[in-house]
C-alpha atoms as a PDB file:
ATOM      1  CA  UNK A   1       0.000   0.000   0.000  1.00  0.00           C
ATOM      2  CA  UNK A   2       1.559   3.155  -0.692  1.00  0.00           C
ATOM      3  CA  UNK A   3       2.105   5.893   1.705  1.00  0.00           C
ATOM      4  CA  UNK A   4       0.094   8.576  -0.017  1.00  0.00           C
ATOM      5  CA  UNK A   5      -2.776   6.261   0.148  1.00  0.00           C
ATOM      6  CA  UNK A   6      -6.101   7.018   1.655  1.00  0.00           C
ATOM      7  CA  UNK A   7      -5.167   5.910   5.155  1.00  0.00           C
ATOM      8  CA  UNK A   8      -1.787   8.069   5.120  1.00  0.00           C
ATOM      9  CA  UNK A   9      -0.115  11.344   5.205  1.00  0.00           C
ATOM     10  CA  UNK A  10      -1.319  13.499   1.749  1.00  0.00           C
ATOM     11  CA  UNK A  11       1.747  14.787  -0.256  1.00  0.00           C
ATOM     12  CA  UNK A  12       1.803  18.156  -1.117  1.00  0.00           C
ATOM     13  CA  UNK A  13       3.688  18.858  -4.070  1.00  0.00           C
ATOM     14  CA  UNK A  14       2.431  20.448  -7.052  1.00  0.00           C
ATOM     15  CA  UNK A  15       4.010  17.941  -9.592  1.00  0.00           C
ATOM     16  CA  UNK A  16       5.517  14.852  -9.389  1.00  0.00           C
ATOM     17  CA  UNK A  17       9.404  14.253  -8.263  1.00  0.00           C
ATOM     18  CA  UNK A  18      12.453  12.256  -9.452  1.00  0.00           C
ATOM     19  CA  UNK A  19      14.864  10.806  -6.939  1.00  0.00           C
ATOM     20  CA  UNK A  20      18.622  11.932  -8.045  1.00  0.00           C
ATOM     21  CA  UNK A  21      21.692  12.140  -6.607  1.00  0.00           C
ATOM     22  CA  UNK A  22      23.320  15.383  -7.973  1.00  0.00           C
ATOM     23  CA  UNK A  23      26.597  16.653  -6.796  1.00  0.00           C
ATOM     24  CA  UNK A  24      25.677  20.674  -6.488  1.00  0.00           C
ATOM     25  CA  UNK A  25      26.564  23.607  -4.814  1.00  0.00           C
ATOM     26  CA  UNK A  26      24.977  26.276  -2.704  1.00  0.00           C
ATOM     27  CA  UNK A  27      26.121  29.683  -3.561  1.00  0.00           C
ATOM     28  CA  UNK A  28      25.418  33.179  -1.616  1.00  0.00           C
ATOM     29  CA  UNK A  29      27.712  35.957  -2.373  1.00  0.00           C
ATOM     30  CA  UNK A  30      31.414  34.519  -2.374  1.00  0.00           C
ATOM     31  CA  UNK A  31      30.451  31.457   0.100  1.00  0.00           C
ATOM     32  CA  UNK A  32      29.417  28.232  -1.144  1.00  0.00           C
ATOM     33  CA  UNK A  33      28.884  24.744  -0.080  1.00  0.00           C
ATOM     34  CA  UNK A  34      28.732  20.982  -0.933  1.00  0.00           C
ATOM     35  CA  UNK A  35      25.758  19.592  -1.196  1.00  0.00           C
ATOM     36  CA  UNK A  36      24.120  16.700  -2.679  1.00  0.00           C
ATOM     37  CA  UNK A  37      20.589  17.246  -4.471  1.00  0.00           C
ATOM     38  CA  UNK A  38      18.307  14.323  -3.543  1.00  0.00           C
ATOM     39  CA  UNK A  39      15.014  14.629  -5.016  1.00  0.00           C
ATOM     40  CA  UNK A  40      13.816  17.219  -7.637  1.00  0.00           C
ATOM     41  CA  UNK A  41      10.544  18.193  -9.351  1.00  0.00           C
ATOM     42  CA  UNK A  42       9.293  21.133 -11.636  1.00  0.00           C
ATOM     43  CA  UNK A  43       8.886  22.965  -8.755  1.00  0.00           C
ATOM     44  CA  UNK A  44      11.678  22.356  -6.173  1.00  0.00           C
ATOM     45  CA  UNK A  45      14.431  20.777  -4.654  1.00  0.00           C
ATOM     46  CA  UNK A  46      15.352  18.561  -1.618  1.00  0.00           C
ATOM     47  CA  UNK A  47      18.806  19.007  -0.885  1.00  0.00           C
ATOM     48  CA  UNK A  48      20.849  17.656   1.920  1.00  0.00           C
ATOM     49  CA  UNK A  49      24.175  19.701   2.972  1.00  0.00           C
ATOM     50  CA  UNK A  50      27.315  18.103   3.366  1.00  0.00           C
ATOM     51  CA  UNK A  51      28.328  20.216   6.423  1.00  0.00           C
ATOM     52  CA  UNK A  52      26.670  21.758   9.023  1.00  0.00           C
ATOM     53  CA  UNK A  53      25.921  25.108   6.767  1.00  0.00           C
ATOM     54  CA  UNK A  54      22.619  26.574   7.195  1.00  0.00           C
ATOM     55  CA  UNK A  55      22.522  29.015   4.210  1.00  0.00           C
ATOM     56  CA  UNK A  56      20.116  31.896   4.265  1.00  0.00           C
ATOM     57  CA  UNK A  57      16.447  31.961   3.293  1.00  0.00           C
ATOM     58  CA  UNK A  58      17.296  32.942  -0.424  1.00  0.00           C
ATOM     59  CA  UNK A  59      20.398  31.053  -2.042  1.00  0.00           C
ATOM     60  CA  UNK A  60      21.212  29.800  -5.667  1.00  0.00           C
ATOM     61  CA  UNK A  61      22.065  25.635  -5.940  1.00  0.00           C
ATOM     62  CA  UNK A  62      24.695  24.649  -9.129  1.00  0.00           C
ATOM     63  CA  UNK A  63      23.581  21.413 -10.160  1.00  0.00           C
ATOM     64  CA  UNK A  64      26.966  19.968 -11.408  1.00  0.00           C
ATOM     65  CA  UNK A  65      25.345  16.986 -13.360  1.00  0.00           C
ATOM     66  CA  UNK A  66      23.090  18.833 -15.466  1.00  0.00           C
ATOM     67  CA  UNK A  67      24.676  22.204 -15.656  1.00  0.00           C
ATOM     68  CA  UNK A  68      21.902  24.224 -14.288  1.00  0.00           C
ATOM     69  CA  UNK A  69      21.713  26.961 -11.724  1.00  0.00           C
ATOM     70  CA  UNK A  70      18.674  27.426  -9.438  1.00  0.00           C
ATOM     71  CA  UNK A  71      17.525  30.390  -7.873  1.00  0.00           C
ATOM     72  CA  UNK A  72      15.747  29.171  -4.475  1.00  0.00           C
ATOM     73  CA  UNK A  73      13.972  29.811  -1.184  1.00  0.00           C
ATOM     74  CA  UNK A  74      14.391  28.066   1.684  1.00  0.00           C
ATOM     75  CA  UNK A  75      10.737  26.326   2.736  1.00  0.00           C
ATOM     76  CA  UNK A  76      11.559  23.793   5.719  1.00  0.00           C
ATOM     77  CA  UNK A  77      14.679  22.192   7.105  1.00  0.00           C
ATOM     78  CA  UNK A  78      14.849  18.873   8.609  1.00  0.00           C
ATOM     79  CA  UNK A  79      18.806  18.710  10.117  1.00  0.00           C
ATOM     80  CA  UNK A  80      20.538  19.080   7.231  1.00  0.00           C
ATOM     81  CA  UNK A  81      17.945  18.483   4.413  1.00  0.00           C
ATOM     82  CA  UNK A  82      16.380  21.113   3.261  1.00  0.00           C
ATOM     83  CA  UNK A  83      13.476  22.018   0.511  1.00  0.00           C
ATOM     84  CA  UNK A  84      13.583  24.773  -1.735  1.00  0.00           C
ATOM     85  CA  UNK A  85      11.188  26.159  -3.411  1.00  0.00           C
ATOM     86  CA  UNK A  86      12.732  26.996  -7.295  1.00  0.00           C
ATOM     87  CA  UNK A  87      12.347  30.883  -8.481  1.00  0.00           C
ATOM     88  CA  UNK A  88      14.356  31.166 -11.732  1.00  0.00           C
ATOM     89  CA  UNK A  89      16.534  28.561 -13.325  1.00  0.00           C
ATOM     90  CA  UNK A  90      19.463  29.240 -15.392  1.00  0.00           C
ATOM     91  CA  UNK A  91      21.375  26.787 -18.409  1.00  0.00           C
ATOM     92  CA  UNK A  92      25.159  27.143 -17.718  1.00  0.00           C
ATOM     93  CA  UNK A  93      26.354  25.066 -20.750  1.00  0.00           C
ATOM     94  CA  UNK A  94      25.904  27.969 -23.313  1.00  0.00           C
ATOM     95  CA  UNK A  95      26.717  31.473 -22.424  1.00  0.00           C
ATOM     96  CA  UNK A  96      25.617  32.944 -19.439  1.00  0.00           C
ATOM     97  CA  UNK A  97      25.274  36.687 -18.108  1.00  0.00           C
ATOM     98  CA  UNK A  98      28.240  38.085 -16.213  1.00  0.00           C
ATOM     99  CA  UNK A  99      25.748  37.750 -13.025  1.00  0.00           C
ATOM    100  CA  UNK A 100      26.028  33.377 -13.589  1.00  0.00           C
ATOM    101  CA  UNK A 101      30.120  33.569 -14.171  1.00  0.00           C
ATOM    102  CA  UNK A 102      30.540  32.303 -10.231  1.00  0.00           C
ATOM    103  CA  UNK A 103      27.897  29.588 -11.134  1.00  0.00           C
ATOM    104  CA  UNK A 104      29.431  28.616 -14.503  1.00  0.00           C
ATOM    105  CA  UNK A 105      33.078  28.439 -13.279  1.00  0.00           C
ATOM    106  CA  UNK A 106      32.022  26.100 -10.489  1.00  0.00           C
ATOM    107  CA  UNK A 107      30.047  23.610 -13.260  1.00  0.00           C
ATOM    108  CA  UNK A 108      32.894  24.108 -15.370  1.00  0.00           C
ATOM    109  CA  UNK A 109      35.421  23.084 -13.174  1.00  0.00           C
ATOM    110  CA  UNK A 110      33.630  20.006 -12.138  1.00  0.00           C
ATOM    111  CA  UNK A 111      33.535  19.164 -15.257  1.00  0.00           C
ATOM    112  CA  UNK A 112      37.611  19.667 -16.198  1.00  0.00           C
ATOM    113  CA  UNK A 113      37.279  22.551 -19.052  1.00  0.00           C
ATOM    114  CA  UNK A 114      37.081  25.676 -17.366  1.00  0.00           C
ATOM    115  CA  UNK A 115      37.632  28.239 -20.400  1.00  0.00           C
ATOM    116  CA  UNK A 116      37.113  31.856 -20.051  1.00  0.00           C
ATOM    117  CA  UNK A 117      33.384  32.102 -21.651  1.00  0.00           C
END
């Protein structure tokens, strides 16, 4: 019986979600952090920190798979998982705007061809 079933809990997500495991970042200003992106959807993230970080309420996550930035808000916490709700997303494999070069540097570098684009 599934969890979401008539006897439990009702999930409240907007659209459905695919379980990843994404090696990101969490960028505000000139600090960032490790962090691993655990479940996604149209909508939002679940990530869970690799430190014991709490970043502010408004922070951008560098997906380092998929070369994509996210603009976020913090919505709950849970230790350190936390869901964020996704404002603006941003394709770093092309060009970007001199505002995603801190995002694009860190994808590019995980990906071993950092060029100055």
């Amino acid at each position: 019986m599934s969890k979401f079933g008539s006897g439990g809990a009702q999930d409240r997500r907007a659209g459905p979600r695919a379980a990843i495991q994404h090696a990101a970042k969490v960028l505000c200003g000139v600090f960032a952090w490790d962090c691993v992106i655990r479940d996604q959807s149209a909508t939002g993230l679940r990530v869970q920190m690799l430190s014991s970080a709490t970043p502010p309420g408004k922070v951008q996550v560098v997906d380092l798979v998929s070369g994509f930035a996210y603009d976020v808000k913090v919505v709950w916490q849970k230790d350190r998982e936390f869901g964020l709700k996704i404002v603006g997303s941003h394709d770093l494999r092309g060009l970007a705007p001199a505002s995603l070069q801190t995002a694009k540097r860190m994808w590019q570098a995980s990906q071993g061809k950092v060029s100055a684009s």
